[in-house]
C-alpha atoms as a PDB file:
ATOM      1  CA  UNK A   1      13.026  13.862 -10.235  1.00  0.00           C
ATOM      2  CA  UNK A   2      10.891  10.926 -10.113  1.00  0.00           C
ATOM      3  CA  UNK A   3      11.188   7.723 -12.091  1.00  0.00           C
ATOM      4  CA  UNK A   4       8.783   5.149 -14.004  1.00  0.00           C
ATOM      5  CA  UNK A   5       9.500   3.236 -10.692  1.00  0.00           C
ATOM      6  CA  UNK A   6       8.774   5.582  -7.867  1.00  0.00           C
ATOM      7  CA  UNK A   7       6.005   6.564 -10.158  1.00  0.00           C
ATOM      8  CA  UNK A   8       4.276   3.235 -10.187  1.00  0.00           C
ATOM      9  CA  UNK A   9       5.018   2.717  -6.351  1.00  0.00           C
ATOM     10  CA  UNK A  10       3.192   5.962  -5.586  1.00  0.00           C
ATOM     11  CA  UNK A  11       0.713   4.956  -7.581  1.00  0.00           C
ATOM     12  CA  UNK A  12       0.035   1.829  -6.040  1.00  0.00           C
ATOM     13  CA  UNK A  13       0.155   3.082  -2.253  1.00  0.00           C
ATOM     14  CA  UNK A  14      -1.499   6.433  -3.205  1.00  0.00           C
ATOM     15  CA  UNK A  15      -4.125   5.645  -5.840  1.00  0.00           C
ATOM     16  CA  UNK A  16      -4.708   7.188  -9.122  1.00  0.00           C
ATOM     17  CA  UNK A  17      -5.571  10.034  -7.475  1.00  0.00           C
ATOM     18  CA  UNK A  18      -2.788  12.475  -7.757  1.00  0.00           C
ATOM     19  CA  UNK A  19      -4.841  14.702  -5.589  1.00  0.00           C
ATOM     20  CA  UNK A  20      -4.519  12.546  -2.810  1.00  0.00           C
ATOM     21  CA  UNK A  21      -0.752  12.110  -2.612  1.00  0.00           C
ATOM     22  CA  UNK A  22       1.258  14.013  -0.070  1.00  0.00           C
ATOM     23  CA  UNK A  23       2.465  17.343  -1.130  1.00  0.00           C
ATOM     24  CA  UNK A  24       6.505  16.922  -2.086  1.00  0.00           C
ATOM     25  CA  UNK A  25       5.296  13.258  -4.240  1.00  0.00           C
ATOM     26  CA  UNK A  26       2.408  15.196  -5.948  1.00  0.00           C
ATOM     27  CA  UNK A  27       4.511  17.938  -7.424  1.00  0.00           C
ATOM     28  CA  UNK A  28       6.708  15.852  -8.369  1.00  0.00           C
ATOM     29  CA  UNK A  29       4.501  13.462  -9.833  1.00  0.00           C
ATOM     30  CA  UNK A  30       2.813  15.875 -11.884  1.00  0.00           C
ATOM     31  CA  UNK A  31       5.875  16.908 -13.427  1.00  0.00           C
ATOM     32  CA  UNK A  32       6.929  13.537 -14.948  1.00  0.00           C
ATOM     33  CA  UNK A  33       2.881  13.290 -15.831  1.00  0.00           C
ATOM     34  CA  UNK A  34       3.154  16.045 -17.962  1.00  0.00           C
ATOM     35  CA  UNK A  35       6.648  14.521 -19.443  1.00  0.00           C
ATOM     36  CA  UNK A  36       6.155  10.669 -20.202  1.00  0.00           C
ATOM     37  CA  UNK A  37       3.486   9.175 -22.087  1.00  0.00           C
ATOM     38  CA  UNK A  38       4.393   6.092 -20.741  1.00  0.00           C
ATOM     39  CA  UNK A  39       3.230   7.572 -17.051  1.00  0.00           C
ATOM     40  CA  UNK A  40       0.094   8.748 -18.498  1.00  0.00           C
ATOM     41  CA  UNK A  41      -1.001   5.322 -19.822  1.00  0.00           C
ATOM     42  CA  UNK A  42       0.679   3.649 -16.626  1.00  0.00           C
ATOM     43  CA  UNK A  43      -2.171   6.183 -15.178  1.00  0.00           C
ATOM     44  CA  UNK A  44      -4.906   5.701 -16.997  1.00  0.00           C
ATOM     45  CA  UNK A  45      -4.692   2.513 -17.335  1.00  0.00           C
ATOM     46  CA  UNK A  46      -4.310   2.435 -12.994  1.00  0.00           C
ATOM     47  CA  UNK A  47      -7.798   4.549 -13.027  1.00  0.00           C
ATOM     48  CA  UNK A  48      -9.649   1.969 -14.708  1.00  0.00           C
ATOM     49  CA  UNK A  49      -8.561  -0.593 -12.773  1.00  0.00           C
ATOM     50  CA  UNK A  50      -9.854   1.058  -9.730  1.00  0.00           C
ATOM     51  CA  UNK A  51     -12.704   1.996 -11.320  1.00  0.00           C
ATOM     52  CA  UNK A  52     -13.533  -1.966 -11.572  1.00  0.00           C
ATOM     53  CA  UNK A  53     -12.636  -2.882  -8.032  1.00  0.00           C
ATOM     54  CA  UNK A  54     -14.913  -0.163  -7.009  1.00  0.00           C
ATOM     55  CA  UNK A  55     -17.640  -1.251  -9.189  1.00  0.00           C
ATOM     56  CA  UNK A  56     -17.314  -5.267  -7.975  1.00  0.00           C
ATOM     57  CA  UNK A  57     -20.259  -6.072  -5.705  1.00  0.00           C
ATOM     58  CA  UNK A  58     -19.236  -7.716  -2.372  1.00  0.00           C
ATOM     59  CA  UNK A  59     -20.377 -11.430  -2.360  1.00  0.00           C
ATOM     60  CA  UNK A  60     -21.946 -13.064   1.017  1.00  0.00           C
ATOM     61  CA  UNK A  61     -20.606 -16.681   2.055  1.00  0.00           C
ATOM     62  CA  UNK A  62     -22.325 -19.277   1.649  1.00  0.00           C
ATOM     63  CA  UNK A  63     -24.086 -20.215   5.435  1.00  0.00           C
ATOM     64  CA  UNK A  64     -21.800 -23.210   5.860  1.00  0.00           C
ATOM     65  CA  UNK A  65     -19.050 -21.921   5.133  1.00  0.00           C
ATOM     66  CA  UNK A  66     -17.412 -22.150   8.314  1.00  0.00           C
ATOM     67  CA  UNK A  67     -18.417 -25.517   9.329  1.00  0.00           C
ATOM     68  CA  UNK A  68     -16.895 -26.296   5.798  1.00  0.00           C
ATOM     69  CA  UNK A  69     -13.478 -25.470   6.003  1.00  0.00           C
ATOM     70  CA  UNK A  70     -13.653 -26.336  10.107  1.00  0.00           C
ATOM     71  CA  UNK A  71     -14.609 -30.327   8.393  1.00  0.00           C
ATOM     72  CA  UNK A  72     -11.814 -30.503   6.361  1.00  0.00           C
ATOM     73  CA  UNK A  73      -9.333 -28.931   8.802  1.00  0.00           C
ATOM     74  CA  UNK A  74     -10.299 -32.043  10.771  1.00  0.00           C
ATOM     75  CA  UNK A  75     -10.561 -34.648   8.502  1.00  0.00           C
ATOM     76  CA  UNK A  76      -6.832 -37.121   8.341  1.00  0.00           C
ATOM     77  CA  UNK A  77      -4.946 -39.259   5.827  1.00  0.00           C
ATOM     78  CA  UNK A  78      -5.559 -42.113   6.190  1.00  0.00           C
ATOM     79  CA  UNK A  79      -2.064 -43.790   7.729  1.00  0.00           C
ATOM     80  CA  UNK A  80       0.511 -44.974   5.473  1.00  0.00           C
ATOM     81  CA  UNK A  81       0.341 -48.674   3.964  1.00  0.00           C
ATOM     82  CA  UNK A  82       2.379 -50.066   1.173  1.00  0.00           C
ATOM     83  CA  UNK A  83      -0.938 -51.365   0.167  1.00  0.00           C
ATOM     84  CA  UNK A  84      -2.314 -48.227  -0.416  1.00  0.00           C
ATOM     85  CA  UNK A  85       0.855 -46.829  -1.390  1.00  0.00           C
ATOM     86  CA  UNK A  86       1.156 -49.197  -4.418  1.00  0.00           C
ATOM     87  CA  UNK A  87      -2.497 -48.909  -5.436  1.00  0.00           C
ATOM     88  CA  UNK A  88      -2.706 -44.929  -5.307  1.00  0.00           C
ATOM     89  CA  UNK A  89       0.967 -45.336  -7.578  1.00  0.00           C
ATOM     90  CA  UNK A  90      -1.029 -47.940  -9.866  1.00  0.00           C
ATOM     91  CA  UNK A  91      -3.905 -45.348 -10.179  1.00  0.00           C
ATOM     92  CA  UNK A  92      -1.832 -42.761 -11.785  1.00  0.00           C
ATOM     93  CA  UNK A  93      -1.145 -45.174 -14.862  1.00  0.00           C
ATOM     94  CA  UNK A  94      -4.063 -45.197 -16.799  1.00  0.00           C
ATOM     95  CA  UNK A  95      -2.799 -48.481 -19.316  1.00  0.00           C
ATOM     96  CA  UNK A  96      -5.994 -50.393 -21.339  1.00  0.00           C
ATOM     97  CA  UNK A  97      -6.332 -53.525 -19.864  1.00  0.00           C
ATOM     98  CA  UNK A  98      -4.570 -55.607 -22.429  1.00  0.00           C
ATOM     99  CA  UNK A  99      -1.586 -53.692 -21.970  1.00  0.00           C
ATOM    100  CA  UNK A 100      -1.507 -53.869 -18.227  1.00  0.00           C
ATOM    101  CA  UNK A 101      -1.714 -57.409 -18.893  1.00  0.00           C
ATOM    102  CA  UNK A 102       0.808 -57.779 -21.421  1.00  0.00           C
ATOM    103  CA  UNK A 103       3.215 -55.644 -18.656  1.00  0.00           C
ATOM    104  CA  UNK A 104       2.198 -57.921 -15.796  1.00  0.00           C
ATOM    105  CA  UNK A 105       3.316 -61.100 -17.951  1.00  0.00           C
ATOM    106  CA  UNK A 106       6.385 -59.232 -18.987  1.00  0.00           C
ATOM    107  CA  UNK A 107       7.508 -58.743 -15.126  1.00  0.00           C
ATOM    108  CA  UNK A 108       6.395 -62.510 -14.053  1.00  0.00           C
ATOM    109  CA  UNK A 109       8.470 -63.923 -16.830  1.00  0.00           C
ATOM    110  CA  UNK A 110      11.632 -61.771 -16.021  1.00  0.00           C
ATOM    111  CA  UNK A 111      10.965 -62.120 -12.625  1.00  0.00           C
ATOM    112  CA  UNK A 112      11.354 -66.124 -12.702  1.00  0.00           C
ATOM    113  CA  UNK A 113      14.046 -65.559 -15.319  1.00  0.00           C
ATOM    114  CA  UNK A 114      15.784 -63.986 -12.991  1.00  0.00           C
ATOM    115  CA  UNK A 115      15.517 -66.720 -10.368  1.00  0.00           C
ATOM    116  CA  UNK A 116      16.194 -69.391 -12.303  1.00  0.00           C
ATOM    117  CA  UNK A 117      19.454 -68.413 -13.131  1.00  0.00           C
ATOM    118  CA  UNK A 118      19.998 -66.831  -9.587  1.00  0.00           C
ATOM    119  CA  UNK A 119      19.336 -70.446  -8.775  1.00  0.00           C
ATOM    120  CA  UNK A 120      21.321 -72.641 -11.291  1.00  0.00           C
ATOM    121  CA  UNK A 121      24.364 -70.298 -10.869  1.00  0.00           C
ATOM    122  CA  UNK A 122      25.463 -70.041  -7.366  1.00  0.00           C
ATOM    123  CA  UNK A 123      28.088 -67.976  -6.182  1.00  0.00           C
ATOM    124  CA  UNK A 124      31.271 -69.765  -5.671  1.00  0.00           C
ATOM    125  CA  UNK A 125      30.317 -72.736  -7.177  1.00  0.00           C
ATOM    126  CA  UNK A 126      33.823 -72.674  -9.277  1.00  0.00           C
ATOM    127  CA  UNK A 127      35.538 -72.730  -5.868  1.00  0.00           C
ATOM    128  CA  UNK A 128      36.197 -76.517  -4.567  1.00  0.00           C
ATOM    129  CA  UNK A 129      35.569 -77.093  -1.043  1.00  0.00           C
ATOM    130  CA  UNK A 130      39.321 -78.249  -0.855  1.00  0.00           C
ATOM    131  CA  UNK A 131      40.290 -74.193  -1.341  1.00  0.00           C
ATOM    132  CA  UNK A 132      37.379 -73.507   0.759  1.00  0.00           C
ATOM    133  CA  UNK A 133      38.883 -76.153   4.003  1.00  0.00           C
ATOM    134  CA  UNK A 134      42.580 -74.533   2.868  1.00  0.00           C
ATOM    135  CA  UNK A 135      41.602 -70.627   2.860  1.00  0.00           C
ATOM    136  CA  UNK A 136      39.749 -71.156   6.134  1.00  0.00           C
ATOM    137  CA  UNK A 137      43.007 -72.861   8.025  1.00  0.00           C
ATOM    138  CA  UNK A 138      44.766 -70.394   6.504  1.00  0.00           C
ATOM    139  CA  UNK A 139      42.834 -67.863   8.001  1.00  0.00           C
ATOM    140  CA  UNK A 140      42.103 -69.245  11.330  1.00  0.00           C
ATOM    141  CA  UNK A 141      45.902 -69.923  11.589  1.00  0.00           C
ATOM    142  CA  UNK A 142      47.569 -66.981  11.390  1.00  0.00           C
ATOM    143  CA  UNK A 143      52.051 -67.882  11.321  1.00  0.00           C
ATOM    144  CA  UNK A 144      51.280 -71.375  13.359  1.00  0.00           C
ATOM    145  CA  UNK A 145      49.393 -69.313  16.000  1.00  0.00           C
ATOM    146  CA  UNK A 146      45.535 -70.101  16.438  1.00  0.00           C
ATOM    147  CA  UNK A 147      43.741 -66.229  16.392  1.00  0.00           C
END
């Protein structure tokens, strides 16, 4: 017995057809045909689609077509830059120009915010140079022998 599956499988290798199926799938075919109105839409509904491809007129190229896609098989990127990289990333934002402004300052002012107190604030500042002279002895003089 055949299924919606098989049914639709047939259909698509045979055509709507039924006439043109082999022997054993026809038979069977028929059978469920006669059983399932979902087949018989499935069916109908396969006939007029055929019936469209059929009815489709074939369309000639274009008479460059070939040296068409043979030009843009050879045309290259052009080679990576962060230049380029940063203005194709800037091109995707699409901010009104005061805005882009008002970002800009934004980033320049936290920017040298940021350096200023990188600046003022030096790491181990807290630490005399008296710990630093002791911490390096003690490390280049390991229990009285020099490493």
């Amino acid at each position: 017995m055949m299924d919606v599956k098989q049914f639709k499988e047939n259909l698509l290798l045979y055509g709507a057809d039924m006439h043109q199926w082999p022997e054993e799938l026809k038979k069977a075919g028929l059978k469920v045909l006669e059983r399932s109105p979902e087949i018989q839409v499935l069916l109908k509904e396969h006939e007029h689609f055929e019936r469209l491809l059929k009815a489709r007129r074939y369309e000639e190229p274009a008479n460059n077509l070939a040296e068409r896609i043979i030009s843009a098989s050879r045309q290259q990127k052009a080679p990576f830059s962060p230049g380029s990289f940063i203005s194709a990333l800037l091109n995707e934002f699409h901010l009104p120009n005061p805005a882009l402004a008002a970002l800009s300052a934004v980033i320049i002012l936290v920017l040298v915010i940021g350096f200023v107190i990188g600046f003022s604030n030096p790491l181990g500042s807290s630490v005399s140079t008296a710990q630093e002279e002791t911490s390096l002895q003690a490390f280049l003089y390991d229990e009285g022998d020099i490493i």
